[in-house]
Protein backbone atom coordinates (compact mmCIF):
# COMPACT_ATOMS: atom_id res chain seq x y z
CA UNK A 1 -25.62 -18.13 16.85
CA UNK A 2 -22.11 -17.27 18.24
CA UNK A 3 -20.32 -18.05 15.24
CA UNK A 4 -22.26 -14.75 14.00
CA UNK A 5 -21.27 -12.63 16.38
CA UNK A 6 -17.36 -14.06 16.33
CA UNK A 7 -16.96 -13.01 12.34
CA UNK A 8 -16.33 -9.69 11.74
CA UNK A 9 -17.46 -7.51 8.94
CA UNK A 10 -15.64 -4.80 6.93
CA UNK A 11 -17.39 -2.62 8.43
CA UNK A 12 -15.10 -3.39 11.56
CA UNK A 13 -12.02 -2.14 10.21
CA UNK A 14 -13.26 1.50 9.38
CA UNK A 15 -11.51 3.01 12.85
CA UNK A 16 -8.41 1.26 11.71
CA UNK A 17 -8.73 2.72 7.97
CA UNK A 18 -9.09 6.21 10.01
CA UNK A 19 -6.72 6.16 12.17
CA UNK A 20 -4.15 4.77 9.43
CA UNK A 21 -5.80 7.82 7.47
CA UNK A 22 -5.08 10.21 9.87
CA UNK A 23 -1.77 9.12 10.84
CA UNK A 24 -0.51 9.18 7.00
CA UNK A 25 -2.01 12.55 6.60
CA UNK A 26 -0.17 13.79 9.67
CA UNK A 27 2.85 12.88 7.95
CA UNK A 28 2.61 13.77 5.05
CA UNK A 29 0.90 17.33 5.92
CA UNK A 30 3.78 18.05 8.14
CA UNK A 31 6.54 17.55 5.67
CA UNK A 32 4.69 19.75 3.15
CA UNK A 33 3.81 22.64 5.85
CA UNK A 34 8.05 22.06 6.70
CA UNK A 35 8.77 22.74 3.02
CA UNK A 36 6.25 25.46 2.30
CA UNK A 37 6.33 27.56 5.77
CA UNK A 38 10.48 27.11 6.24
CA UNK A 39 12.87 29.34 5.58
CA UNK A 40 14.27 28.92 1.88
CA UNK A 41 17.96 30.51 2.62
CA UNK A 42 20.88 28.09 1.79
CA UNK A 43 24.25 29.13 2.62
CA UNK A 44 27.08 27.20 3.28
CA UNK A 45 27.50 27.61 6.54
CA UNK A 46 24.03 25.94 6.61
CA UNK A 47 24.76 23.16 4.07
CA UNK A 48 28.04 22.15 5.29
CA UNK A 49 27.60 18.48 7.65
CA UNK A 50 26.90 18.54 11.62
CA UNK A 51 27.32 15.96 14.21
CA UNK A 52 25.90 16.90 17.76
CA UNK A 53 27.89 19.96 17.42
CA UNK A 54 31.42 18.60 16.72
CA UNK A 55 33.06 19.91 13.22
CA UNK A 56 33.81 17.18 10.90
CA UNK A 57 37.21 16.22 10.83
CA UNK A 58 38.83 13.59 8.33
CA UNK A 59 36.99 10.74 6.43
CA UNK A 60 33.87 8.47 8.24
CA UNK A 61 34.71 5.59 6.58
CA UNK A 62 37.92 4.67 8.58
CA UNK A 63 38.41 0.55 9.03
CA UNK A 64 37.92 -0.58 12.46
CA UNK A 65 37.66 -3.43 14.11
CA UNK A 66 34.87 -6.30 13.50
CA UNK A 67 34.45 -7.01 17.46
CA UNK A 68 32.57 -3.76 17.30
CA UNK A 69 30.03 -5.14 15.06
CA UNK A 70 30.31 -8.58 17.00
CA UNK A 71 29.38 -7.40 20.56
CA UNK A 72 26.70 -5.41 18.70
CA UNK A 73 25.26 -8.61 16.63
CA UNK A 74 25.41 -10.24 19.71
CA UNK A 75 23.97 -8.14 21.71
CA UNK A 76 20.74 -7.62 19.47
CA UNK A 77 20.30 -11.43 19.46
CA UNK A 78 20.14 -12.01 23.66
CA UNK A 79 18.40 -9.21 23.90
CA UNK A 80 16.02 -10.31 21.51
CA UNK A 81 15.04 -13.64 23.07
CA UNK A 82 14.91 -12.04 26.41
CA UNK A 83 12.09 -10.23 25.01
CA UNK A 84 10.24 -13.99 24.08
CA UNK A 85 10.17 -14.77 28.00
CA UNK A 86 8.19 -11.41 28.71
CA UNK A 87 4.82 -13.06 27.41
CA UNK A 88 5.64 -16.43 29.55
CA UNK A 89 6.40 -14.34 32.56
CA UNK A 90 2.84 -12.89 32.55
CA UNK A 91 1.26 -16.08 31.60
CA UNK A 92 3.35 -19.09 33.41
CA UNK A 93 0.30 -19.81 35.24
CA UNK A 94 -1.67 -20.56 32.51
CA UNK A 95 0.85 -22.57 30.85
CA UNK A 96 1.38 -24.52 33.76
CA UNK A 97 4.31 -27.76 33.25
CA UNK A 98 4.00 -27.72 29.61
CA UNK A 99 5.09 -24.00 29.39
CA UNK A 100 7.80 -24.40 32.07
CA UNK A 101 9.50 -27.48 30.47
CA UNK A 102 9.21 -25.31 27.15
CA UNK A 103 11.05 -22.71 28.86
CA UNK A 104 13.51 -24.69 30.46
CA UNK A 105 14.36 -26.07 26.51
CA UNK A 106 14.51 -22.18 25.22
CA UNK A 107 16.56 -21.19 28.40
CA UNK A 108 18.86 -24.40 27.91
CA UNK A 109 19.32 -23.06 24.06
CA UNK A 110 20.01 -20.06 24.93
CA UNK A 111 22.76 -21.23 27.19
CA UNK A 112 24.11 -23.61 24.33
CA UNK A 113 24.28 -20.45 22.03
CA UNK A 114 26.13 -18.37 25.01
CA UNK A 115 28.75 -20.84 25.36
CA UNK A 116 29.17 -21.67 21.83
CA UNK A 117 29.84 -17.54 21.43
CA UNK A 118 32.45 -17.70 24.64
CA UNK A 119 34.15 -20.83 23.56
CA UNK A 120 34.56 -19.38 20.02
CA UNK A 121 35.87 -16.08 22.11
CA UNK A 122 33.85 -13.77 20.34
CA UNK A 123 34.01 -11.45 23.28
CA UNK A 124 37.31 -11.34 23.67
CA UNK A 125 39.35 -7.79 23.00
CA UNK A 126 42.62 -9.27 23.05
């Protein structure tokens, strides 16, 4: 008897296929009322390229240095597996030793990885 009432039926996903409905049509409705209530005048004052303000001066693809990109990279990665401890922070208690030795192995990789990227002197500017 509770295996019935576990399945679900198509007829469970209609509020997601509305929602998903309404949400597409929201986007796509406002880029056509954009294009058909907007003003139409081009001039090339209008056309010409804008950052926050600033006139554009010289060429954007100057060379620069790769420990822009590295700090970056790196950056993305920690913060990314900081984000895995959030859902063993709220449920530690649950997970009891198992969860906390599991932990203790992703924190002790994560360390590995930290000092592999300082020995290697990735974050170094000199």
């Amino acid at each position: 008897m509770e295996a019935e009432t576990l399945a679900s039926a198509p007829i469970d996903y209609i509020p997601i296929l509305i929602q998903l409905g309404v949400a597409v049509a929201f986007g796509v409705g406002t880029i056509i009322a954009t294009h058909i209530l907007g003003p139409k005048l081009r001039t090339e004052n209008k056309l010409t390229p804008f950052e926050s303000g600033v006139e554009v001066v010289g060429n954007a693809r100057q060379p620069f240095s790769i420990k822009y990109f590295m700090v970056a990279i790196l950056f993305v990665i920690f913060d990314i597996e900081v984000i895995f401890m959030y859902p063993w922070a709220v449920n530690f208690r649950e997970m009891g030793m198992e969860g906390m030795i599991q932990m203790f192995v992703f924190m002790g990789m994560l360390l590995l990885g930290f000092i592999y990227v300082v020995k290697k002197k990735a974050l170094d500017w000199e």
